[in-house]
PDB file of N, CA and C in Angstrom:
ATOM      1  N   UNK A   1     -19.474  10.361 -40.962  1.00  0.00           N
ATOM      2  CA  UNK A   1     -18.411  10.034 -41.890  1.00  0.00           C
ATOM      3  C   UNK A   1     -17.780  11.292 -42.481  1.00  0.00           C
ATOM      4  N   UNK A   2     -18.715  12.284 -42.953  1.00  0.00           N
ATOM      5  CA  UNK A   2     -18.317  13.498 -43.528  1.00  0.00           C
ATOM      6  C   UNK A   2     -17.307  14.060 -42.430  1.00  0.00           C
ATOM      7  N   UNK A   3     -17.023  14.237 -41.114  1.00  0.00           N
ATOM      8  CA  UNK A   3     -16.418  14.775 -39.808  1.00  0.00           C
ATOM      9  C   UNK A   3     -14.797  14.045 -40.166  1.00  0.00           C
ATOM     10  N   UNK A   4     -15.481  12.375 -40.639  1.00  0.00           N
ATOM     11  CA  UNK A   4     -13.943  11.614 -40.530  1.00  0.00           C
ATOM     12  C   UNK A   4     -13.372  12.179 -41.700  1.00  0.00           C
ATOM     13  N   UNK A   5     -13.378  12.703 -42.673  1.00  0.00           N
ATOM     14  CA  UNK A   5     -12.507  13.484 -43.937  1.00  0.00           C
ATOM     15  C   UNK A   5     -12.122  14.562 -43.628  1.00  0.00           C
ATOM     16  N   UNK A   6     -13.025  15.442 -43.015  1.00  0.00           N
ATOM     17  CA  UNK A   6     -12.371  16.884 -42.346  1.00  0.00           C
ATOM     18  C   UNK A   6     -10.964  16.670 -41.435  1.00  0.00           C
ATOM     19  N   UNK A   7     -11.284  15.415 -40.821  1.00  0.00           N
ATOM     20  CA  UNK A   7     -10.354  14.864 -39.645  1.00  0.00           C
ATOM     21  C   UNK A   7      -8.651  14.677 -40.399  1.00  0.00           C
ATOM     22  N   UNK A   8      -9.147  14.042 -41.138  1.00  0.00           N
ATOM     23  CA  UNK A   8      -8.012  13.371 -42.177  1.00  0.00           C
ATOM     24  C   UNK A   8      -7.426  15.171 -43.219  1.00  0.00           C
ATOM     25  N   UNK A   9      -8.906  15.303 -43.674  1.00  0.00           N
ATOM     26  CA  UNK A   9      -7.086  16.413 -44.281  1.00  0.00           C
ATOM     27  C   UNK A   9      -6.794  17.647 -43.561  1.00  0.00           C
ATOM     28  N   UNK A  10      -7.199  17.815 -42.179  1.00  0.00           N
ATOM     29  CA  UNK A  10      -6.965  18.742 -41.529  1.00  0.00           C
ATOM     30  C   UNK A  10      -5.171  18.056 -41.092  1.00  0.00           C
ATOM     31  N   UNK A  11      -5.096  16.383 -40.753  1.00  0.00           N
ATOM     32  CA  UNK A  11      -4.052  15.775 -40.489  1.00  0.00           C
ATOM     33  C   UNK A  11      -2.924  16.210 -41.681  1.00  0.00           C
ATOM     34  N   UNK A  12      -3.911  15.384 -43.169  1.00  0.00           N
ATOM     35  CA  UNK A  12      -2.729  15.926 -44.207  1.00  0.00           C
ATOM     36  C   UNK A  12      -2.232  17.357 -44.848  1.00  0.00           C
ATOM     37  N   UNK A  13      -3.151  17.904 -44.368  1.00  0.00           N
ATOM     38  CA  UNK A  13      -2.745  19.532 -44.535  1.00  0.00           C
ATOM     39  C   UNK A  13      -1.350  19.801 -43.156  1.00  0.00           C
ATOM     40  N   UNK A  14      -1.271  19.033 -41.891  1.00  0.00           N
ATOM     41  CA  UNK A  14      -0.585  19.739 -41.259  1.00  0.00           C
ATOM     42  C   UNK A  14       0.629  18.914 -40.817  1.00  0.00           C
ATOM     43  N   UNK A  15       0.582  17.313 -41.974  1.00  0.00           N
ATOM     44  CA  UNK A  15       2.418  16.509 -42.037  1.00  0.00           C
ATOM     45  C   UNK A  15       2.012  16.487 -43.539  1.00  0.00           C
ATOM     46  N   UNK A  16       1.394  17.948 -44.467  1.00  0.00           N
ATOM     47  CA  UNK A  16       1.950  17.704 -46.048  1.00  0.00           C
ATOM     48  C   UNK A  16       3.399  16.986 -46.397  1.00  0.00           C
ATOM     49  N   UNK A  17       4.610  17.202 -46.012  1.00  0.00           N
ATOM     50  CA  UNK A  17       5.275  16.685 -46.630  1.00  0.00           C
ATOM     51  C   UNK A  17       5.460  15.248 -46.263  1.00  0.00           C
ATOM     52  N   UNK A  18       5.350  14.877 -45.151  1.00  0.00           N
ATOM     53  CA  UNK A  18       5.526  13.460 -45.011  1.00  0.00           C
ATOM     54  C   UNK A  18       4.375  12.737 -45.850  1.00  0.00           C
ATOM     55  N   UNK A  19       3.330  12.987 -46.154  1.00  0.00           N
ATOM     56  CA  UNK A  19       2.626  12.680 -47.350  1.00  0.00           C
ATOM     57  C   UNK A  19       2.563  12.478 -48.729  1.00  0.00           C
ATOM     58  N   UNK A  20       3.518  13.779 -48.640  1.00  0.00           N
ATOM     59  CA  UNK A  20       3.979  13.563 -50.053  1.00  0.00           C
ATOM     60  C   UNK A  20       5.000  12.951 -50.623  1.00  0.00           C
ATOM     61  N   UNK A  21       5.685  12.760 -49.635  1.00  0.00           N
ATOM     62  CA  UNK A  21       7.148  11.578 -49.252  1.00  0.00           C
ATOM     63  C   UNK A  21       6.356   9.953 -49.452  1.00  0.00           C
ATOM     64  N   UNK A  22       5.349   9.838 -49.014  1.00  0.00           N
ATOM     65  CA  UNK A  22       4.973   8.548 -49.124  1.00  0.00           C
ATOM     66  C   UNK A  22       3.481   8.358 -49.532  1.00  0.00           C
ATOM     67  N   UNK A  23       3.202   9.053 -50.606  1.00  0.00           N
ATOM     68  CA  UNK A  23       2.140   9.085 -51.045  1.00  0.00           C
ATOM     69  C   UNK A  23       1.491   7.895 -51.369  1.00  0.00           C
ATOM     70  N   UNK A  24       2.255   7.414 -52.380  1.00  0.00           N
ATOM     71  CA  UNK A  24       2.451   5.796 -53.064  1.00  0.00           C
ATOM     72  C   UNK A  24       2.399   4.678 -51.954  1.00  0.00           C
ATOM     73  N   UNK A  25       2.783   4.606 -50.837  1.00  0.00           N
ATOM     74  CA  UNK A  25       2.489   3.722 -50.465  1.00  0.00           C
ATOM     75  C   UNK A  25       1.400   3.694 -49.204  1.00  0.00           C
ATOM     76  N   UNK A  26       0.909   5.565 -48.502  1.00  0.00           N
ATOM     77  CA  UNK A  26      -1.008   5.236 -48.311  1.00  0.00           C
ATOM     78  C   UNK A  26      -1.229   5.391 -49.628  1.00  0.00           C
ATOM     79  N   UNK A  27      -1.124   5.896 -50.376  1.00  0.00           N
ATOM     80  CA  UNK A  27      -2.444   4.859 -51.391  1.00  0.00           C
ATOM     81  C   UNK A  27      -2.488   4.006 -51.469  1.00  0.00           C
ATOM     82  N   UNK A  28      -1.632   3.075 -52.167  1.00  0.00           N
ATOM     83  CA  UNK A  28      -1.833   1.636 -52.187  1.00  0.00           C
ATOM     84  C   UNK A  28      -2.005   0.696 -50.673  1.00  0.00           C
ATOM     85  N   UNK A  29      -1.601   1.107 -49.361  1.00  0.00           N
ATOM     86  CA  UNK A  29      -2.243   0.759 -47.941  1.00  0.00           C
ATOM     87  C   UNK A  29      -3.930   0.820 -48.100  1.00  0.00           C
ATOM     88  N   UNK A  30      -4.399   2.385 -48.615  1.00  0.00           N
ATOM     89  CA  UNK A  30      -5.762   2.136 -48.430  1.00  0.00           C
ATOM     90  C   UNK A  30      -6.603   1.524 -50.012  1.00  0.00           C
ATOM     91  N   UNK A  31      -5.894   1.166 -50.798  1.00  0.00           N
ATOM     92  CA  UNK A  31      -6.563   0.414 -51.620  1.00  0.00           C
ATOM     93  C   UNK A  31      -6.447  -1.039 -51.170  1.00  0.00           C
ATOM     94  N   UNK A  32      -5.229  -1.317 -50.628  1.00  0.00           N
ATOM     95  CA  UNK A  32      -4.808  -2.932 -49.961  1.00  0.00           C
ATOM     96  C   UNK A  32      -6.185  -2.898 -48.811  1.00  0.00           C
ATOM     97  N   UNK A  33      -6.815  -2.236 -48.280  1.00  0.00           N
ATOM     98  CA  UNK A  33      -7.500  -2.567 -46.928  1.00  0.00           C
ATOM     99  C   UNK A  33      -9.076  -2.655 -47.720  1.00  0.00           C
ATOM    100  N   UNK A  34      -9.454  -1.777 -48.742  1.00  0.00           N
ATOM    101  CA  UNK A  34     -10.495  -1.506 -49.365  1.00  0.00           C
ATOM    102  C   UNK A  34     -10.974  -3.285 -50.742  1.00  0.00           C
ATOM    103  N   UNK A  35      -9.938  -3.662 -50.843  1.00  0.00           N
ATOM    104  CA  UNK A  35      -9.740  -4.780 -51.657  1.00  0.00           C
ATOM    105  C   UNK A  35      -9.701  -5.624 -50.640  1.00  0.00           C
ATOM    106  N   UNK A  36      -9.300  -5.574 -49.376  1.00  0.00           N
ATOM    107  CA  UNK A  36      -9.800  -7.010 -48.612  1.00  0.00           C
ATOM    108  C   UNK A  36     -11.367  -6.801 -48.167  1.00  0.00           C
ATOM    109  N   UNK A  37     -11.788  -5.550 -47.719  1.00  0.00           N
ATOM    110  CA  UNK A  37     -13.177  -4.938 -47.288  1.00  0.00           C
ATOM    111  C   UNK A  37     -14.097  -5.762 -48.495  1.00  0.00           C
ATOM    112  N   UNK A  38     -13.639  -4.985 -49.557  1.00  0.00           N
ATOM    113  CA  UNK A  38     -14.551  -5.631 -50.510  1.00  0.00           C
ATOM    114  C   UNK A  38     -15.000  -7.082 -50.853  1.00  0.00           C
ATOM    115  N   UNK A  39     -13.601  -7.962 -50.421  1.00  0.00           N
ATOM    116  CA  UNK A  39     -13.723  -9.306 -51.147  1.00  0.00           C
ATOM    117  C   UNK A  39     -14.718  -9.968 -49.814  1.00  0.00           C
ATOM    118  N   UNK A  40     -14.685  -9.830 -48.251  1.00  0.00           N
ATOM    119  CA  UNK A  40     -15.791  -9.860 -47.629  1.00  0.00           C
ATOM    120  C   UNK A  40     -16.824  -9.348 -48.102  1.00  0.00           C
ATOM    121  N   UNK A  41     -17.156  -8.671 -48.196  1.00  0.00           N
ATOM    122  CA  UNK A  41     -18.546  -8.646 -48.978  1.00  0.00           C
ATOM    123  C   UNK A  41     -18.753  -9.169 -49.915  1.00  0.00           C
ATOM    124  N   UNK A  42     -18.238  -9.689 -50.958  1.00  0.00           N
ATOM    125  CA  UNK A  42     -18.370  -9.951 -52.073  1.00  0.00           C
ATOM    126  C   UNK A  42     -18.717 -11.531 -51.402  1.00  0.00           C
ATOM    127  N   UNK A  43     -18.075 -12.154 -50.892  1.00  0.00           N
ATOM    128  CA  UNK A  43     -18.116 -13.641 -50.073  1.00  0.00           C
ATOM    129  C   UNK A  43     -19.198 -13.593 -49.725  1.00  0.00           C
ATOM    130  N   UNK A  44     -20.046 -12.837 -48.657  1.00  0.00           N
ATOM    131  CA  UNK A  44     -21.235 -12.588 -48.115  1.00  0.00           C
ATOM    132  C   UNK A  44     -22.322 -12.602 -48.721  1.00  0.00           C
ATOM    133  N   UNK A  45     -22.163 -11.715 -50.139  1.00  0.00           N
ATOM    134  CA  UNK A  45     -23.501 -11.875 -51.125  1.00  0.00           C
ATOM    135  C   UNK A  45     -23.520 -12.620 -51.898  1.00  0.00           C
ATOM    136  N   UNK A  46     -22.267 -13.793 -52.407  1.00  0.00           N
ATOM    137  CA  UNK A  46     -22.278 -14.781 -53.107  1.00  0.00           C
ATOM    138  C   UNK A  46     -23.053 -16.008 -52.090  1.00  0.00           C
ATOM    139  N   UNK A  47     -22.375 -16.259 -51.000  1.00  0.00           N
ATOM    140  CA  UNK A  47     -22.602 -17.308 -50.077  1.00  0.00           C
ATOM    141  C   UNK A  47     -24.334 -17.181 -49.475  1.00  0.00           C
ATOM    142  N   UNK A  48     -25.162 -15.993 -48.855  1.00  0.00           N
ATOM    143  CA  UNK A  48     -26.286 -15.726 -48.950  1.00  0.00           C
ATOM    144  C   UNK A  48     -27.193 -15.654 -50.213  1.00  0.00           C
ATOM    145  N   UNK A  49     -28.504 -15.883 -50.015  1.00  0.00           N
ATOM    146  CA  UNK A  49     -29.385 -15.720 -50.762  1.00  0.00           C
ATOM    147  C   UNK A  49     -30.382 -14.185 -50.333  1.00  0.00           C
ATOM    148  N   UNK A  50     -30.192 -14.634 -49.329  1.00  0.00           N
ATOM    149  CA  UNK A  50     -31.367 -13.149 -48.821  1.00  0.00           C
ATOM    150  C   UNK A  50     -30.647 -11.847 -48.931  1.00  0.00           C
ATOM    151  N   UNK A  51     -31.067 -10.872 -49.508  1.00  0.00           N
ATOM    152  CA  UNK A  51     -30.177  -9.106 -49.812  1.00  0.00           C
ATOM    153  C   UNK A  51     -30.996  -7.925 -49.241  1.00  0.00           C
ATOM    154  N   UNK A  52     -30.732  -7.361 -49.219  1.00  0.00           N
ATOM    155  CA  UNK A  52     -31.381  -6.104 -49.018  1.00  0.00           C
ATOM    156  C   UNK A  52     -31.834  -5.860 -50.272  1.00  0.00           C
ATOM    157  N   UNK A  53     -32.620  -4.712 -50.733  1.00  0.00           N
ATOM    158  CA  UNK A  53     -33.123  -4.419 -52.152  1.00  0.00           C
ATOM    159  C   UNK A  53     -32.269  -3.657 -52.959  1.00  0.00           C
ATOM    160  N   UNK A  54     -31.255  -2.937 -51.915  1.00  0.00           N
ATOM    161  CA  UNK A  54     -30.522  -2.184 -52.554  1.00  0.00           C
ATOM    162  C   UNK A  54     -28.973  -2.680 -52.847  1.00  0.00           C
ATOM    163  N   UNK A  55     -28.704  -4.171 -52.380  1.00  0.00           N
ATOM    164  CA  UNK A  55     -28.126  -5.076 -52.839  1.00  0.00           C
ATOM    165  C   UNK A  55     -28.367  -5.759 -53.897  1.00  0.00           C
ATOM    166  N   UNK A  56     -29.734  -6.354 -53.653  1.00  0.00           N
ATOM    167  CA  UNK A  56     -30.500  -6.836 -55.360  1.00  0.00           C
ATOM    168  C   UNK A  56     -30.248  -5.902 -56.303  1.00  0.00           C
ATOM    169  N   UNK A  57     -30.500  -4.676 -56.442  1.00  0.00           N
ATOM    170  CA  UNK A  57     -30.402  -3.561 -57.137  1.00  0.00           C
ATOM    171  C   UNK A  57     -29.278  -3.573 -57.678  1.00  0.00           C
ATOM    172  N   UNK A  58     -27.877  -3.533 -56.743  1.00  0.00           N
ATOM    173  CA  UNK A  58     -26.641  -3.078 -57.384  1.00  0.00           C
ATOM    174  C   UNK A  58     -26.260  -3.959 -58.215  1.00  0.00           C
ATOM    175  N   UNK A  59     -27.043  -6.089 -57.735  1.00  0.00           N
ATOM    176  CA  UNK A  59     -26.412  -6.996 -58.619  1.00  0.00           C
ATOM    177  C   UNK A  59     -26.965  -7.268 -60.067  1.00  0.00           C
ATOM    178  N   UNK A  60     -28.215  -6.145 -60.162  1.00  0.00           N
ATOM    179  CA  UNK A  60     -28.942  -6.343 -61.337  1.00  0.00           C
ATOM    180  C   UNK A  60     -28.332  -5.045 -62.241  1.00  0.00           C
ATOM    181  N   UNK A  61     -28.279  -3.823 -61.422  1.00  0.00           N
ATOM    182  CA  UNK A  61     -28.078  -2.738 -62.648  1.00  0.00           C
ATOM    183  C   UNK A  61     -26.555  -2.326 -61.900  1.00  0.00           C
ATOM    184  N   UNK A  62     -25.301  -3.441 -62.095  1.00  0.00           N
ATOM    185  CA  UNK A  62     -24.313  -2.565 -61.331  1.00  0.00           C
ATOM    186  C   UNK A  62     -23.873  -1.089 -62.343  1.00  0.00           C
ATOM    187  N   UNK A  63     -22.817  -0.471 -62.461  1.00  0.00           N
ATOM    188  CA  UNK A  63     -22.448   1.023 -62.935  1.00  0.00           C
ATOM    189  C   UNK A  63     -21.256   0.066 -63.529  1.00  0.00           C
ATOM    190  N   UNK A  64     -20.786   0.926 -64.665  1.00  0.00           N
ATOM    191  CA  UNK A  64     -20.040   0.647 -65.333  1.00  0.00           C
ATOM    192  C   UNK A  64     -18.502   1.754 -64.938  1.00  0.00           C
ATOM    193  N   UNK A  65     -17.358   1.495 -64.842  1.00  0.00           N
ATOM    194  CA  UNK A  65     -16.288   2.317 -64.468  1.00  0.00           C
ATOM    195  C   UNK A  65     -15.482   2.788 -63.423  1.00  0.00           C
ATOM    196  N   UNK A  66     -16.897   1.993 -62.584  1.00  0.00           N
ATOM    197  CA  UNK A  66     -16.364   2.496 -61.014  1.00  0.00           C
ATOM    198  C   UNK A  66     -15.915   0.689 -60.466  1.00  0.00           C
ATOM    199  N   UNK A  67     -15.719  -0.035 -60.874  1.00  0.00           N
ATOM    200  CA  UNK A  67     -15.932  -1.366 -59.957  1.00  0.00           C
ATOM    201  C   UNK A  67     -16.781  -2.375 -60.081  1.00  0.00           C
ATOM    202  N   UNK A  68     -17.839  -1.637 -59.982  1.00  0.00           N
ATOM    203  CA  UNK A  68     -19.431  -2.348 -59.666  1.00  0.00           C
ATOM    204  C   UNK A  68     -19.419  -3.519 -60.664  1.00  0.00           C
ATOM    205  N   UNK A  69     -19.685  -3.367 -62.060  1.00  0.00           N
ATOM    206  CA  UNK A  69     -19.604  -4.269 -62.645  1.00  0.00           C
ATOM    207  C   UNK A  69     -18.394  -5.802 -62.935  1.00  0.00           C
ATOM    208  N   UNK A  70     -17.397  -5.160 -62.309  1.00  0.00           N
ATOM    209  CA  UNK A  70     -16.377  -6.222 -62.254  1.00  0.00           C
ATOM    210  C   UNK A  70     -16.710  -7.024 -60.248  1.00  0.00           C
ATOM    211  N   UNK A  71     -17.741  -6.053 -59.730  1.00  0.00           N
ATOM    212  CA  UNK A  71     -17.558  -6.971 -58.596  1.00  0.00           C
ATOM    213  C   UNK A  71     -19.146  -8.031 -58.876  1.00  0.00           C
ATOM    214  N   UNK A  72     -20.104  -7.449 -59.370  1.00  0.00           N
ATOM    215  CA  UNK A  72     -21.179  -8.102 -59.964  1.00  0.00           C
ATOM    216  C   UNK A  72     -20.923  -9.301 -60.720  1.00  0.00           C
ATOM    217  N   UNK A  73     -19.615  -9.329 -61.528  1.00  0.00           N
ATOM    218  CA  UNK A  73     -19.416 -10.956 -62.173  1.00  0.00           C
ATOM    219  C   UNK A  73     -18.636 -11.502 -61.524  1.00  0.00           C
ATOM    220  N   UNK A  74     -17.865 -11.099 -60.475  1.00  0.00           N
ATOM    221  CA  UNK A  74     -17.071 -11.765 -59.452  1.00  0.00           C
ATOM    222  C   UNK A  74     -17.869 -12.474 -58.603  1.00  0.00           C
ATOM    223  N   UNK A  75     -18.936 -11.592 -58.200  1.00  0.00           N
ATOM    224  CA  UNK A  75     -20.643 -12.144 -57.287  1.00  0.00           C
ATOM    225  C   UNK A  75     -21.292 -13.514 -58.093  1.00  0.00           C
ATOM    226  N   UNK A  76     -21.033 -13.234 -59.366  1.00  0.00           N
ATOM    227  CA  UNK A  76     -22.469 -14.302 -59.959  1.00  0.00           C
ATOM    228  C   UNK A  76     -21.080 -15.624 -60.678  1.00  0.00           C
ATOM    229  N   UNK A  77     -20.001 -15.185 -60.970  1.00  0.00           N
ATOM    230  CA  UNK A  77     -18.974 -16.407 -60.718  1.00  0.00           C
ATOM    231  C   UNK A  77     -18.923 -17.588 -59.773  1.00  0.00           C
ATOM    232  N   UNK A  78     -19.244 -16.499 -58.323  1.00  0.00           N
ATOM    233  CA  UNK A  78     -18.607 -17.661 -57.056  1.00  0.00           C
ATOM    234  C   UNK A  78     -20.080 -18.190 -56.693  1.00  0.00           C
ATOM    235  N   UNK A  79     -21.059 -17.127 -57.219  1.00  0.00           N
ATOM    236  CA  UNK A  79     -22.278 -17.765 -56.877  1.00  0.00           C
ATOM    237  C   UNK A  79     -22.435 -19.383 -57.972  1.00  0.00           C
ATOM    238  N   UNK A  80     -22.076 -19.177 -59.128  1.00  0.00           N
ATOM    239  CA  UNK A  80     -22.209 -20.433 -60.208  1.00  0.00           C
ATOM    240  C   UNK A  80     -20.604 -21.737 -59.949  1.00  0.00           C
ATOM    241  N   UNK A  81     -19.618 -21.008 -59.339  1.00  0.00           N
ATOM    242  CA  UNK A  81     -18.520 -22.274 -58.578  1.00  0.00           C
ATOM    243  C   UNK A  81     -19.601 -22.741 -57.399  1.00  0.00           C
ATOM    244  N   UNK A  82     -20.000 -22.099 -56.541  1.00  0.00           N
ATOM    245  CA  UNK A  82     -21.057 -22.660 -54.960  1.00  0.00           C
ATOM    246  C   UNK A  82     -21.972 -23.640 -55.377  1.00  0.00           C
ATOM    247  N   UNK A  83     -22.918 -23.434 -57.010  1.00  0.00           N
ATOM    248  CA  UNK A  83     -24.201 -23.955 -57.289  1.00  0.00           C
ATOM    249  C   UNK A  83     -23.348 -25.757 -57.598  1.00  0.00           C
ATOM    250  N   UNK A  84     -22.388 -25.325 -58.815  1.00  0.00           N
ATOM    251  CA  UNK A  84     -21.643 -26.526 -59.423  1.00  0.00           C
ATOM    252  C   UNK A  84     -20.639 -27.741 -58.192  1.00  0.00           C
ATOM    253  N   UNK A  85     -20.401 -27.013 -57.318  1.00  0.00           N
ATOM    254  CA  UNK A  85     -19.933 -27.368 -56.216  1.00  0.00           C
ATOM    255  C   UNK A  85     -20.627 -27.871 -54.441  1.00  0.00           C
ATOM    256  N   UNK A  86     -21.967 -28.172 -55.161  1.00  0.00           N
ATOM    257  CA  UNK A  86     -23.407 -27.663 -53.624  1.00  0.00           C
ATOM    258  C   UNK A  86     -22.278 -27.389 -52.576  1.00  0.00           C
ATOM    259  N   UNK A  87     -22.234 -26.108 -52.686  1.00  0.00           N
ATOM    260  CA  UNK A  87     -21.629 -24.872 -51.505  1.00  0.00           C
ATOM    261  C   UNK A  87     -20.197 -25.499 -51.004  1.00  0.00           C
ATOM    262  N   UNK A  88     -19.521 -26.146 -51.596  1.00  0.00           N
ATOM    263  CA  UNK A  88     -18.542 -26.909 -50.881  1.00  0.00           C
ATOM    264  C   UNK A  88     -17.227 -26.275 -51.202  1.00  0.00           C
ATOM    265  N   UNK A  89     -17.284 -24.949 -51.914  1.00  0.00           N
ATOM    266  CA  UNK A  89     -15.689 -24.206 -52.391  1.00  0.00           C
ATOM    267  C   UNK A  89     -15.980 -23.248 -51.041  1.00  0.00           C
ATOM    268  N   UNK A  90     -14.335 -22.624 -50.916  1.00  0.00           N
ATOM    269  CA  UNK A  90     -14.119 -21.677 -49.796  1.00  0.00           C
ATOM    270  C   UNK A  90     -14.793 -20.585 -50.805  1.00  0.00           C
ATOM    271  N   UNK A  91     -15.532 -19.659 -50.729  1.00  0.00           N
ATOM    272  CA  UNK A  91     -15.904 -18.363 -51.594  1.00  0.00           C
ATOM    273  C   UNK A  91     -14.763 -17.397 -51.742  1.00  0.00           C
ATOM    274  N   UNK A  92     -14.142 -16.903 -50.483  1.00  0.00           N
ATOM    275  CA  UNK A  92     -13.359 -15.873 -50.459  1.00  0.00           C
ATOM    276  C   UNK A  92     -11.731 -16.458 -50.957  1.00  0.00           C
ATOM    277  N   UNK A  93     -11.988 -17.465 -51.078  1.00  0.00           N
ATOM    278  CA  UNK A  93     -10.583 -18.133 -51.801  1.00  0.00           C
ATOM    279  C   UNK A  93     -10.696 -17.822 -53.617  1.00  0.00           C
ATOM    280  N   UNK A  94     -11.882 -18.698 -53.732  1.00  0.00           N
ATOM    281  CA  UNK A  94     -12.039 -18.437 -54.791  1.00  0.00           C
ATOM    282  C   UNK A  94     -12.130 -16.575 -55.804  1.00  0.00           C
ATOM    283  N   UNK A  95     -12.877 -16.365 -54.631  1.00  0.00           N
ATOM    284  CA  UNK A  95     -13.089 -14.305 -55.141  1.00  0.00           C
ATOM    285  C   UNK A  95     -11.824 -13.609 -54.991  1.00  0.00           C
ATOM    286  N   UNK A  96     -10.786 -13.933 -54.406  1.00  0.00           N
ATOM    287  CA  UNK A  96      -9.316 -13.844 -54.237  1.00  0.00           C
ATOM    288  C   UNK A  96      -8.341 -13.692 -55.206  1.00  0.00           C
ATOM    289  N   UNK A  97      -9.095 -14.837 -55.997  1.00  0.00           N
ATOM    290  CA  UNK A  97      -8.281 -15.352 -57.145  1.00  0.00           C
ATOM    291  C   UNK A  97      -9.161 -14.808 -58.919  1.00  0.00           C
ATOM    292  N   UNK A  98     -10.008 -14.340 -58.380  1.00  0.00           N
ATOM    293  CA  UNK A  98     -10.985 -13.682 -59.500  1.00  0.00           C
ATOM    294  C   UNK A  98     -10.342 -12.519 -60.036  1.00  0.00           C
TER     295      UNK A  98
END
């Protein structure tokens, strides 16, 4: 992964200005792709019971500032729509709209 960043600003070091021409909209491209990435997962650990430990981990002590905690009550939301609903809501519809 560390190779794929070298990759990337060796790219934006050598079309700087077309980058900087459209800065605003890769950023918001790779936040648009990172916000669908996420809401799959987020579907995945609501809809499962079984985690890894270091999944259990993040849903017990998420971090405050970075995300974590706003995706942790998004997690235990769709998990309490699934319980009230025996599993019968779309998850990623619902986490969509969270």
């Amino acid at each position: 992964m560390e190779k794929r960043l070298e990759l990337f600003r060796g790219i934006i070091n050598k079309h700087r200005r077309s980058y900087e021409k459209y800065v605003t909209e890769a950023v918001l491209g790779v936040e648009q792709t990172s916000i669908s990435r996420l809401l799959g997962w987020e579907s995945e650990i609501a809809e499962h019971a079984d985690h890894s430990d270091k999944t259990d981990h993040f849903l017990q002590h998420p971090s405050y500032g970075d995300g974590e905690m706003a995706a942790a009550v998004r997690i235990a939301a769709a998990k309490a729509v699934l319980a009230e609903n025996n599993g019968s809501v779309f998850v990623e519809e619902f986490l969509g709209k969270a």
